[in-house]
Protein backbone atom coordinates (compact mmCIF):
# COMPACT_ATOMS: atom_id res chain seq x y z
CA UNK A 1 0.00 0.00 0.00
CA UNK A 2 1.55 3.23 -1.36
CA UNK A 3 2.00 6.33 1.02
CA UNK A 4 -0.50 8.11 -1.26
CA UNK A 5 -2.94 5.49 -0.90
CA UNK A 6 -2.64 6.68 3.43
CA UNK A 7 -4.08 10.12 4.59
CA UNK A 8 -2.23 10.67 8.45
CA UNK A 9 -4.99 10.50 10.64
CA UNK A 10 -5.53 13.48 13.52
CA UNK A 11 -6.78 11.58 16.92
CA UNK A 12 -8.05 13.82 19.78
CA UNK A 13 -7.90 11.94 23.07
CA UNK A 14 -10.79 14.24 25.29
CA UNK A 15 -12.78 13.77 28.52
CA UNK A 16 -13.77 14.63 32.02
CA UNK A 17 -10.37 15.59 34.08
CA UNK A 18 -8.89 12.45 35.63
CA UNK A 19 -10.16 9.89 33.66
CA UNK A 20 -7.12 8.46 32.36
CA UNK A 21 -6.78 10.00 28.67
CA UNK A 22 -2.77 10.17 29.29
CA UNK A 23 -2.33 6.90 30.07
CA UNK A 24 -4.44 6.01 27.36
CA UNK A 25 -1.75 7.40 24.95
CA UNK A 26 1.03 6.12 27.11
CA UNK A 27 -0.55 2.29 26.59
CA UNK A 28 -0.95 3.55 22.60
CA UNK A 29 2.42 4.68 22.33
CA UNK A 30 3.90 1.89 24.52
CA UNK A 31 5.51 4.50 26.02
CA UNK A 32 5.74 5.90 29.86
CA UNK A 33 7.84 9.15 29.26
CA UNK A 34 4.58 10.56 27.66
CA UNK A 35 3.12 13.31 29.81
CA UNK A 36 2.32 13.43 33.08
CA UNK A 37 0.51 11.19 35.53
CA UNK A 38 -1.69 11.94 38.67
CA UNK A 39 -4.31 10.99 40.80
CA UNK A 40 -5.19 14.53 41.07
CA UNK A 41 -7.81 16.57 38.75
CA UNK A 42 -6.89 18.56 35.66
CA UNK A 43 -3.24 17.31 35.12
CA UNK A 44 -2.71 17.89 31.69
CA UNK A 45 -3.17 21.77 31.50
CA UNK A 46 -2.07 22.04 27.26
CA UNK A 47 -2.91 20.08 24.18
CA UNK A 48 0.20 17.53 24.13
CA UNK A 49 1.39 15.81 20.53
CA UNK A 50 2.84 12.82 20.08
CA UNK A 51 3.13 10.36 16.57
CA UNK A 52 2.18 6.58 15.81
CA UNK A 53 4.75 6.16 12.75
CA UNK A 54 5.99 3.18 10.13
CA UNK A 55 9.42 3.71 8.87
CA UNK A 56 9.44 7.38 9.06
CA UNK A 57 5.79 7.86 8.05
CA UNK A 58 3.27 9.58 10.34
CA UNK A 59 0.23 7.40 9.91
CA UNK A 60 -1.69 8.69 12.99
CA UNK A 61 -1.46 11.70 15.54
CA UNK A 62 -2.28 11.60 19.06
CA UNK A 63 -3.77 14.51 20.73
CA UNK A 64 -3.93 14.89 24.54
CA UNK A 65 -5.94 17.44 26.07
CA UNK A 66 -7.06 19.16 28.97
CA UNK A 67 -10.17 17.78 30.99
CA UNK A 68 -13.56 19.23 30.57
CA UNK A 69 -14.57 21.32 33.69
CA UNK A 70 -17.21 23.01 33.45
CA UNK A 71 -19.43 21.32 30.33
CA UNK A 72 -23.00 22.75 32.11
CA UNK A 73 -22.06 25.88 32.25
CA UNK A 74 -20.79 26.17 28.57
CA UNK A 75 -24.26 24.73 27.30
CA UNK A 76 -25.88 27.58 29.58
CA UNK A 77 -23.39 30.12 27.69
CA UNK A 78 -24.65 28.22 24.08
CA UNK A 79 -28.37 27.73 24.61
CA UNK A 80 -28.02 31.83 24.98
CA UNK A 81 -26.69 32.23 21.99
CA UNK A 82 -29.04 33.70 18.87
CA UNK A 83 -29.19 32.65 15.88
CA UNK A 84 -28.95 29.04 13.92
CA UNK A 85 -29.17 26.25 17.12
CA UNK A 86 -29.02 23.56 14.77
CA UNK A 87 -25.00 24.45 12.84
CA UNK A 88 -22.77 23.13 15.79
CA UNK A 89 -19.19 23.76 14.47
CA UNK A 90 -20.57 27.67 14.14
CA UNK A 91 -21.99 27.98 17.52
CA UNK A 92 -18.71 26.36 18.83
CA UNK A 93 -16.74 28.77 16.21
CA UNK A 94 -18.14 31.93 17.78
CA UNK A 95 -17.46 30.63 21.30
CA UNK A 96 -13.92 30.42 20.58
CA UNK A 97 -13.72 33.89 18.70
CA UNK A 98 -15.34 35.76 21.79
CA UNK A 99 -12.71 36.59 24.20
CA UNK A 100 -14.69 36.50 27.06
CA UNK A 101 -16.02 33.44 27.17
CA UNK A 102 -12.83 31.86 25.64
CA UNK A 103 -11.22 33.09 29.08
CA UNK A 104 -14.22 31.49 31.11
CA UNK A 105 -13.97 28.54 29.84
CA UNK A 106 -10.27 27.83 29.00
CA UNK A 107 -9.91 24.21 29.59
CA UNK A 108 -13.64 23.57 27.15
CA UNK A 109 -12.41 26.14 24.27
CA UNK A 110 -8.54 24.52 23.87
CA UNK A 111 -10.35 20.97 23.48
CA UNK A 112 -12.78 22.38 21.37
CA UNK A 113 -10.56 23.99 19.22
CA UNK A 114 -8.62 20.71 19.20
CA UNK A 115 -11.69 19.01 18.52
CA UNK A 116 -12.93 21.55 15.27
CA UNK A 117 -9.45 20.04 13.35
CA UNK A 118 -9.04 16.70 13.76
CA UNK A 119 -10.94 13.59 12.08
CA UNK A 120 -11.87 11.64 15.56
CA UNK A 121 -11.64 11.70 18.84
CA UNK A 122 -11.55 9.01 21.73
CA UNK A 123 -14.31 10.07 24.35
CA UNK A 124 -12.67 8.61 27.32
CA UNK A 125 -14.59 7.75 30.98
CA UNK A 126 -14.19 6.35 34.02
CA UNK A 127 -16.27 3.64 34.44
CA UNK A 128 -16.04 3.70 37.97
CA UNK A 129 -17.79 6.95 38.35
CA UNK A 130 -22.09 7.48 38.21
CA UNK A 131 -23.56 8.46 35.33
CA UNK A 132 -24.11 12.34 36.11
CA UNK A 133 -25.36 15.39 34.11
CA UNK A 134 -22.18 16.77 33.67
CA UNK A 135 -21.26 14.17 31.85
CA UNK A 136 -24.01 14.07 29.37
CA UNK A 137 -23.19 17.80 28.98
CA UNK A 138 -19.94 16.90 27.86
CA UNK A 139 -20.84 14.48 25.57
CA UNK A 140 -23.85 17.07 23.93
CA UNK A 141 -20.63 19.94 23.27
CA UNK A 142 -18.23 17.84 21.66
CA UNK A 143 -21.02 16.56 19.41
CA UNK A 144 -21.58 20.21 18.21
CA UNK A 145 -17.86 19.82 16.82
CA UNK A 146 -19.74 17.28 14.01
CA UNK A 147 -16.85 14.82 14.40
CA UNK A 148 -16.82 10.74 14.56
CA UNK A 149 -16.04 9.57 18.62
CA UNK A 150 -15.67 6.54 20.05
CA UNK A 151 -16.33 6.22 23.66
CA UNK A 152 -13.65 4.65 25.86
CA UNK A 153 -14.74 2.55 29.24
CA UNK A 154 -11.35 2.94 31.21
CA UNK A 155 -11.18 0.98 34.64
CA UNK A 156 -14.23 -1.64 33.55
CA UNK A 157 -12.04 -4.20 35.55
CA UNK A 158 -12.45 -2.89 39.19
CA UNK A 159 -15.31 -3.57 41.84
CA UNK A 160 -16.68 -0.32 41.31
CA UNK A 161 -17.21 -0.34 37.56
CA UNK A 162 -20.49 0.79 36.35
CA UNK A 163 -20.15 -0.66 32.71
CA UNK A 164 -23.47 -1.55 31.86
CA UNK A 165 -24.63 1.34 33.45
CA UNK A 166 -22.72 3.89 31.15
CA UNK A 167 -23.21 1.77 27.82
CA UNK A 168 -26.92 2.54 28.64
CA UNK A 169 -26.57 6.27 28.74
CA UNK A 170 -23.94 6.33 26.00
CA UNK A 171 -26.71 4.40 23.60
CA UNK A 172 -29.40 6.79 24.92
CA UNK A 173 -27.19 9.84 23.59
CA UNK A 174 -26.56 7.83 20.03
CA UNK A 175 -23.29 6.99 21.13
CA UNK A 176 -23.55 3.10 19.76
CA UNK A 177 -19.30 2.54 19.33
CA UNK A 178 -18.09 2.05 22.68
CA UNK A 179 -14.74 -0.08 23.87
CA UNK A 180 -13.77 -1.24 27.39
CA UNK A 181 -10.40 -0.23 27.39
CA UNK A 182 -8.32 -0.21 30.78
CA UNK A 183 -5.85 2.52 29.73
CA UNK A 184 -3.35 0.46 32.24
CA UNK A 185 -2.88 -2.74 30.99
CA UNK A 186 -1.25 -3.80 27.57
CA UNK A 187 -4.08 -6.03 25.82
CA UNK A 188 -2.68 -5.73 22.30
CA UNK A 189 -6.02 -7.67 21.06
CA UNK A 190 -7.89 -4.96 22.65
CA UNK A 191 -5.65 -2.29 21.16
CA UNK A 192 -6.36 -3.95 17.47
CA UNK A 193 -10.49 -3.68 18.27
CA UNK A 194 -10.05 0.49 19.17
CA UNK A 195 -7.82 0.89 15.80
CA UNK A 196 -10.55 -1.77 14.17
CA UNK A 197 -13.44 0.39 15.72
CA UNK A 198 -12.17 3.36 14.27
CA UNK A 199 -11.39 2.20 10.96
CA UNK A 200 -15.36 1.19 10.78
CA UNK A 201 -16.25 5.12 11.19
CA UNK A 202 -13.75 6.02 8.65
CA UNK A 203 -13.76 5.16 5.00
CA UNK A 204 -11.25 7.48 3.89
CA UNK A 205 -8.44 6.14 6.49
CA UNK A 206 -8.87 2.71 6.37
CA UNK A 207 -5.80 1.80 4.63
CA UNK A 208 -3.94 4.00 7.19
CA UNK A 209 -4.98 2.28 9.88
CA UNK A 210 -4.39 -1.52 8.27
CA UNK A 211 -0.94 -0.21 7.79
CA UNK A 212 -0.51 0.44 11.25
CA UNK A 213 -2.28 -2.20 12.68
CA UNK A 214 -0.07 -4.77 10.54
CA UNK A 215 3.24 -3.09 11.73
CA UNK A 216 1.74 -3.05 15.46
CA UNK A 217 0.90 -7.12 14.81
CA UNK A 218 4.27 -7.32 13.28
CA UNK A 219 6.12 -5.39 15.97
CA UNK A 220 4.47 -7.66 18.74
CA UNK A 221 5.46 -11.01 16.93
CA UNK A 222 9.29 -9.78 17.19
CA UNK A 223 9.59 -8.38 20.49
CA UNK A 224 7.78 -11.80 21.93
CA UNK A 225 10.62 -13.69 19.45
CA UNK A 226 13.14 -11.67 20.42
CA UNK A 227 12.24 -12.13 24.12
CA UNK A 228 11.89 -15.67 23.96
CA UNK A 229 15.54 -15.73 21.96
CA UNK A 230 17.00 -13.66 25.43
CA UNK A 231 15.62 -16.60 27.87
CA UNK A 232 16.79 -19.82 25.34
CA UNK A 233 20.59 -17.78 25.09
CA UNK A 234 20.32 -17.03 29.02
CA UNK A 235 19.27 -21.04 29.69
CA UNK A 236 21.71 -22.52 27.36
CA UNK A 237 24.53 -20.43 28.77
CA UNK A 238 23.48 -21.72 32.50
CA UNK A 239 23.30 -25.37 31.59
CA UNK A 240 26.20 -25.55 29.66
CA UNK A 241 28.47 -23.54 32.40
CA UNK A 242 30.82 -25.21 34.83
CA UNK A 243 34.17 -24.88 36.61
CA UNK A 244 36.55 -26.97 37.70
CA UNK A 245 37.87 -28.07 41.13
CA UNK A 246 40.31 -30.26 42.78
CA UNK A 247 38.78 -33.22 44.76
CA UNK A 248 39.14 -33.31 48.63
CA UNK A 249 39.70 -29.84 48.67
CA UNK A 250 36.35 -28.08 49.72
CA UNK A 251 37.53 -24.65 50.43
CA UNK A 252 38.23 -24.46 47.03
CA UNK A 253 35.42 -25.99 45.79
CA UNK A 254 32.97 -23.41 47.73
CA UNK A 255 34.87 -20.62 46.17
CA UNK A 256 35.12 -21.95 43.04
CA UNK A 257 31.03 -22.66 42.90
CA UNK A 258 30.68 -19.01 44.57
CA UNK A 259 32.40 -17.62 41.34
CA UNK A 260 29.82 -19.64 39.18
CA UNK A 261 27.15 -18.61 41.03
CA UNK A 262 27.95 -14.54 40.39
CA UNK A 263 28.83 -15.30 36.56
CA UNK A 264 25.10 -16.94 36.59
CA UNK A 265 23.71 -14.23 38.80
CA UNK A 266 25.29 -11.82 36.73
CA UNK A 267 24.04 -13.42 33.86
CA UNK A 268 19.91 -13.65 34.83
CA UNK A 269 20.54 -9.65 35.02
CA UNK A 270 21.31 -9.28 31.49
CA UNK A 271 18.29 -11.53 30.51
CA UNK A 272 16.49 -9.62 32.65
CA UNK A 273 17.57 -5.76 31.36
CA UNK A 274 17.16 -6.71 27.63
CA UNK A 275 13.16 -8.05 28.77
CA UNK A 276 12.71 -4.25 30.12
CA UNK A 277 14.30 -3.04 27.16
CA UNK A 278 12.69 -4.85 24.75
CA UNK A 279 8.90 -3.81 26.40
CA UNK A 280 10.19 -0.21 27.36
CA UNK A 281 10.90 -0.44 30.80
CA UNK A 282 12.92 1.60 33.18
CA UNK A 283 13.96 0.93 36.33
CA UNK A 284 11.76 3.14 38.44
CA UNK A 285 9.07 1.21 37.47
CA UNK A 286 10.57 -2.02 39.69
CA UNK A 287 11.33 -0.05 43.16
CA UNK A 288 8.85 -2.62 44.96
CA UNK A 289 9.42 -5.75 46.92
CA UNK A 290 6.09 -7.26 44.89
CA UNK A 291 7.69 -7.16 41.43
CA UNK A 292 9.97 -9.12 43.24
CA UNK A 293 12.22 -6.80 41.25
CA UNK A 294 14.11 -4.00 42.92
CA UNK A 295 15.35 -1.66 40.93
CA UNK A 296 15.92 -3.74 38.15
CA UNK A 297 17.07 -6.68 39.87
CA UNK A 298 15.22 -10.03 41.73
CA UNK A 299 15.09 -9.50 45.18
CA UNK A 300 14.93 -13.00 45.61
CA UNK A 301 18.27 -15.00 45.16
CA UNK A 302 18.68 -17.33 42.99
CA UNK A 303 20.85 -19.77 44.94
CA UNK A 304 18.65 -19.53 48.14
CA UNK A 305 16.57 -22.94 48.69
CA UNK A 306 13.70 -20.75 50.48
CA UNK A 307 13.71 -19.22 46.49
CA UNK A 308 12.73 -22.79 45.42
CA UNK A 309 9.68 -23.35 47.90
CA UNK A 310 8.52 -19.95 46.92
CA UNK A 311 8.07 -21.19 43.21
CA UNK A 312 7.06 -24.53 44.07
CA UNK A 313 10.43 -26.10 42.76
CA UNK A 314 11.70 -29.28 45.12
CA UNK A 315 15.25 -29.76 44.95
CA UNK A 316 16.48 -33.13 43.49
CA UNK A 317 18.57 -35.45 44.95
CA UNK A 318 21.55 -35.25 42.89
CA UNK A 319 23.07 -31.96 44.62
CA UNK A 320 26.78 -32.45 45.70
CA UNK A 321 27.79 -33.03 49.12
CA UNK A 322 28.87 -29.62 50.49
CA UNK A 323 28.71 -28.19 46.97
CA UNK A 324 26.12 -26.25 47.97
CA UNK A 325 22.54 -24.63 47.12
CA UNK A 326 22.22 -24.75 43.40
CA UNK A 327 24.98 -27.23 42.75
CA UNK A 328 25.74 -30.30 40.98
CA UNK A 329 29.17 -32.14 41.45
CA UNK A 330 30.64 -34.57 38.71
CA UNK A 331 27.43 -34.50 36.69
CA UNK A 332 29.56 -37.39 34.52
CA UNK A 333 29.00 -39.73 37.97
CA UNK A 334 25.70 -38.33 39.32
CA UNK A 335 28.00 -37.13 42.35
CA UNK A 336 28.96 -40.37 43.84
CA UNK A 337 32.14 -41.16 44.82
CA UNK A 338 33.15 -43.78 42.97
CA UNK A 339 36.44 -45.39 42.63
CA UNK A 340 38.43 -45.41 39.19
CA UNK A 341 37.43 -49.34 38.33
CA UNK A 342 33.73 -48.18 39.03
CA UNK A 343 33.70 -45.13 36.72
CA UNK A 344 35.59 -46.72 33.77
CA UNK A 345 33.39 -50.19 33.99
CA UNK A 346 30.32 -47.73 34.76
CA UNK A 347 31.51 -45.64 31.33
CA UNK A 348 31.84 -48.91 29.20
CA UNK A 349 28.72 -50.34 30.13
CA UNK A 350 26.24 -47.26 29.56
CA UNK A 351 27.68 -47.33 25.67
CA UNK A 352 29.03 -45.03 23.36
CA UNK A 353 26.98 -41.79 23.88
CA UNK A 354 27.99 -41.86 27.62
CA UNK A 355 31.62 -42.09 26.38
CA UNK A 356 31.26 -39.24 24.16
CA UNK A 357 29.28 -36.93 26.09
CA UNK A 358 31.28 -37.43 29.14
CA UNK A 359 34.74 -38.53 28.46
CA UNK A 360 36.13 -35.74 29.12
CA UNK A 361 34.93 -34.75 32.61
CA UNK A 362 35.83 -38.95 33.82
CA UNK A 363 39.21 -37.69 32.14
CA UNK A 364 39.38 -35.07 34.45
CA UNK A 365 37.84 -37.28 37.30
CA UNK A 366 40.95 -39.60 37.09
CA UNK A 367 43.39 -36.22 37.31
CA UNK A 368 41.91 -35.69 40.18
CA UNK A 369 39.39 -32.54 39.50
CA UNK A 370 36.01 -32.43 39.34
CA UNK A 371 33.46 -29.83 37.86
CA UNK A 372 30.79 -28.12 39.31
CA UNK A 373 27.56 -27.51 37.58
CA UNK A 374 24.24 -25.48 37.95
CA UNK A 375 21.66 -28.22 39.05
CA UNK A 376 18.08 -28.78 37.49
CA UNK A 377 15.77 -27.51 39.83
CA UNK A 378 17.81 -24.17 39.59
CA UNK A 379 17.53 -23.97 36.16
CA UNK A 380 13.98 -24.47 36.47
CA UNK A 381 13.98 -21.51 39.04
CA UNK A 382 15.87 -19.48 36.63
CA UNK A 383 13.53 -20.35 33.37
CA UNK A 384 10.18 -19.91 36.02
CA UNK A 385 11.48 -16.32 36.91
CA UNK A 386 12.17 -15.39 33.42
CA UNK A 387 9.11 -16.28 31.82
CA UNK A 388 7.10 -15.01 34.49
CA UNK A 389 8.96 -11.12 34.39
CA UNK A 390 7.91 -12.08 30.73
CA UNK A 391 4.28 -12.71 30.99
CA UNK A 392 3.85 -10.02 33.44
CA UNK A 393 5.29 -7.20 30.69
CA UNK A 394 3.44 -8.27 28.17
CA UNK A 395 0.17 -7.61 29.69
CA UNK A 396 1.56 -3.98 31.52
CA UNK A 397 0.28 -0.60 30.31
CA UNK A 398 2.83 2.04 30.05
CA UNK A 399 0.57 4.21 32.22
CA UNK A 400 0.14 2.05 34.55
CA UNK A 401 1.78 3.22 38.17
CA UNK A 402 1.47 0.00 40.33
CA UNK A 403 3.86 -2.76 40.90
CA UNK A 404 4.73 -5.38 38.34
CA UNK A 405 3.71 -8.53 39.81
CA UNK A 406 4.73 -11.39 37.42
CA UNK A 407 2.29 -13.69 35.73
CA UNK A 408 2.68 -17.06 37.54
CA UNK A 409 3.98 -20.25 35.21
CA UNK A 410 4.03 -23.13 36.73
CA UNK A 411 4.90 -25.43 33.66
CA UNK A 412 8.45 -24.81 34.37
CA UNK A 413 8.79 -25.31 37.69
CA UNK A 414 6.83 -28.89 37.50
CA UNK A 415 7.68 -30.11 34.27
CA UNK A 416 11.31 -31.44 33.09
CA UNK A 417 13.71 -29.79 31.73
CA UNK A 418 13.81 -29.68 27.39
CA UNK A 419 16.11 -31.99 25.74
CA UNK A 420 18.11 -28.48 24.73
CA UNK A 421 18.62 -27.80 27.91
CA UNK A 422 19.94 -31.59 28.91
CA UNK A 423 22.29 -31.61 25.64
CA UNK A 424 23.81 -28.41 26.36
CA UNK A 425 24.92 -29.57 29.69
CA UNK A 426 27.43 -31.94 27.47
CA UNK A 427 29.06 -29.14 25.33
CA UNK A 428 30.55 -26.58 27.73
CA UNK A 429 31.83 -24.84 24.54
CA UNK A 430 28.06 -23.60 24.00
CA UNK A 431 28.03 -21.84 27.45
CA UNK A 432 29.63 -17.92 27.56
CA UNK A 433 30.48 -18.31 31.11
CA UNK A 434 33.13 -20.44 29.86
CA UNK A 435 36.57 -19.88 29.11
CA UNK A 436 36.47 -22.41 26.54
CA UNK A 437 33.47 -20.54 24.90
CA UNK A 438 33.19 -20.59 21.09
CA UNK A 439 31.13 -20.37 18.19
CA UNK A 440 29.12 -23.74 17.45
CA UNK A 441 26.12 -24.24 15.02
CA UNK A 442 24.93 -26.52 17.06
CA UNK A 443 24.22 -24.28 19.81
CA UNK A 444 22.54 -21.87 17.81
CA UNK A 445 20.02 -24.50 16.83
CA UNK A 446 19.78 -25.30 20.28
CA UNK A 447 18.76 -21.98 21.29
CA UNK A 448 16.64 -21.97 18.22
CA UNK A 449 14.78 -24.52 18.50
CA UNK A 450 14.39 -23.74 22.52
CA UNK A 451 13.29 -20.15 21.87
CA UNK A 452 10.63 -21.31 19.14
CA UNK A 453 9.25 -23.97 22.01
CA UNK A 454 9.34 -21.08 24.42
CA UNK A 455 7.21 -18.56 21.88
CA UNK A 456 4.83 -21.64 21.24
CA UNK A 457 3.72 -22.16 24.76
CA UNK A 458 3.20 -18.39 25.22
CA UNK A 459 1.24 -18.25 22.28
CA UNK A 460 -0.96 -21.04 22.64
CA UNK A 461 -1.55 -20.00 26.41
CA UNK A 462 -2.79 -16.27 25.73
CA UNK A 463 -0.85 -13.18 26.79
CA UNK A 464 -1.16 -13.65 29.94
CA UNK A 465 0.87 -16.74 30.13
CA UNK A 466 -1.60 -19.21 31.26
């Protein structure tokens, strides 16, 4: 579709003060640096900007404006008014040329004049509050502005909404296209129905807005890839990791597996920045023990077997004797001790795989070293945490100002391990904690082919992760 074949569509976003219409556009944008946010009244005191664009192209403006105040009062001031009642652009045309009145009623006359040159405009209420007069006032003066709206139900999802209530009144005025739309959580399926809604009231820009609903579908489908790419590189890197250690010497080994534990630790935080990147996260939107993020990091360690009841993870029985939480010793011998007759006959007779796969660490066993590993149920830990930070961003407005608290997943912490995950704990080449780190097709099929598992399950479970 040609950019001549797209005419940029103007959007105002207009209601009552406090209803939400900034976070609205923040959830639009999918960005939080977008105005300014407050439970009190009459926040946004100017018309704001801000552009929906495809490579470049402008295909739709956002307008924010100032809350209506005083609605009865300005019908009072129109009603007076001689002449034609019936031409509602010229009534509101000579309210906004008459200087006094313009000063009376500052907040109505910028939205008005906002309203008088653009092509639609999002009615947005809180659903929460009663139906009132004022509100019906509101709704008669922007219709004098002869322009297409579409009423948006913000907060339909708490206690105290009075949906069915308001679609009444709104049908009563000849308001028929309405949309429950909580302005603070990211439901791109909802998103598609307001762009879908709109499209439906205007001919002339529907190719504008397929254009941008395709990129939006399209720019959805890579962040989730991209995301689920960032957990299969992160889990890959964690099973394939170890270090080495003499045997009988514990000291060492405890500070040997309290190195691998910061390289992992260290590790989960770069998974975890690039999934705030990737949705548009700062930070200061994680300073709360309930994410359980704090300031951009898990409160919750990793390593800490009270971690592992909280998710519902049991620890196996294969953990190292004095290796410690999150630990697996020898993963060639299961951690047994095992004298040198027992792990060669033990080698021969479980075939030629076992050879291959671990040959080297029963080398290294009969040098006298042993290597330390990150067990199973901590790997499920770490894959539980990820997906749920995951989950939780996917469904989290960009206006919205409580804390993050992470869509459960309990798949991971029940369920084994994939087969990637078991094969790269034979190639410790695949793992970037490694010294011995290095480029290996094999691993990138691995991550592949776990990232494309990871994007399935999301996929087929909703955005919400279930």
């Amino acid at each position: 579709m040609s950019r001549q074949e797209r005419k940029p569509l103007r959007l105002a976003v207009v209601g009552h003060t406090n209803t939400g219409k900034t976070s609205l556009i923040r959830t639009l944008l999918h960005r939080r640096d977008f105005g300014e946010i407050d439970n009190r009244g009459g926040t946004t005191r100017q018309v704001a900007s801000a552009a929906l664009a495809v490579d470049g192209e402008t295909l739709i403006t956002l307008y924010d404006s100032p809350g209506l105040e005083d609605a009865p009062g300005l019908i009072e001031w129109l009603e007076a008014l001689p002449g034609e009642r019936h031409d509602g652009p010229d009534r509101i045309h000579r309210l906004l040329t008459e200087d006094r009145a313009r000063a009376r009623f500052d907040h109505e006359a910028r939205v008005l004049d906002l309203m008088l040159n653009v092509d639609v405009a999002l009615y947005v209420i809180d659903a929460r509050e009663p139906v009132l007069e004022k509100y019906q006032d509101e709704l008669a003066v922007l219709a004098l502005c002869a322009r297409p709206m579409l009423a948006v139900l913000n907060f339909v999802v708490s206690p105290d909404s009075r949906e069915a209530e308001w679609r009444d009144a709104l049908a009563r005025v000849g308001l028929h296209t309405v949309l429950a739309f909580d302005a603070v959580v990211r439901d791109p399926a909802t998103e598609r129905r307001l762009f879908e809604k709109l499209a439906s009231q205007l001919d002339a820009f529907a190719p504008t807005l397929q254009t941008w609903l395709a990129h939006r579908e399209g720019e959805e489908e890579q962040r989730l890839a991209a995301a689920c790419q960032s957990v299969a590189e992160l889990l890959i890197d964690v099973a394939a990791a170890e270090r080495l250690a003499e045997l009988g010497a514990p000291a060492q080994r405890a500070r040997v597996m309290d190195e691998l534990k910061k390289a992992v630790r260290k590790r989960e935080q770069v998974c975890v920045a690039t999934l705030l990147d990737l949705y548009r996260f700062g930070r200061e939107d994680y300073a709360d023990e309930d994410l359980p993020l704090s300031d951009g990091r898990w409160s919750e360690d990793l390593f800490d077997p009270d971690t592992l009841k909280y998710h519902g993870i049991r620890a196996g029985g294969h953990i190292g004797a004095g290796a410690g939480a999150g630990a697996m010793v020898d993963v060639a011998t299961g951690g047994l001790s095992l004298g040198t007759g027992t792990l060669v006959g033990a080698a021969v007779g479980a075939g030629v795989g076992l050879v291959r796969g671990f040959g080297t660490r029963l080398g290294d066993r009969l040098r006298g070293r042993e290597r330390l590993m990150i067990d199973d149920p901590t790997l499920r830990l770490l894959a539980a945490r990820q997906l749920e930070l995951l989950a939780g961003l996917r469904l989290r407005g960009h206006a919205s100002q409580a804390p993050l608290k992470p869509a459960e997943r309990k798949s991971w912490a029940e369920n084994k391990l994939p087969d990637e995950i078991h094969v790269a704990r034979r190639h410790p080449g695949w793992s970037a904690l490694n010294m011995a780190h290095g480029s290996d097709p094999a691993r990138g099929r691995a991550v592949a082919q776990l990232a494309r598992l990871i994007n399935r399950n999301f996929l087929k479970s909703g955005p919400d992760g279930r």
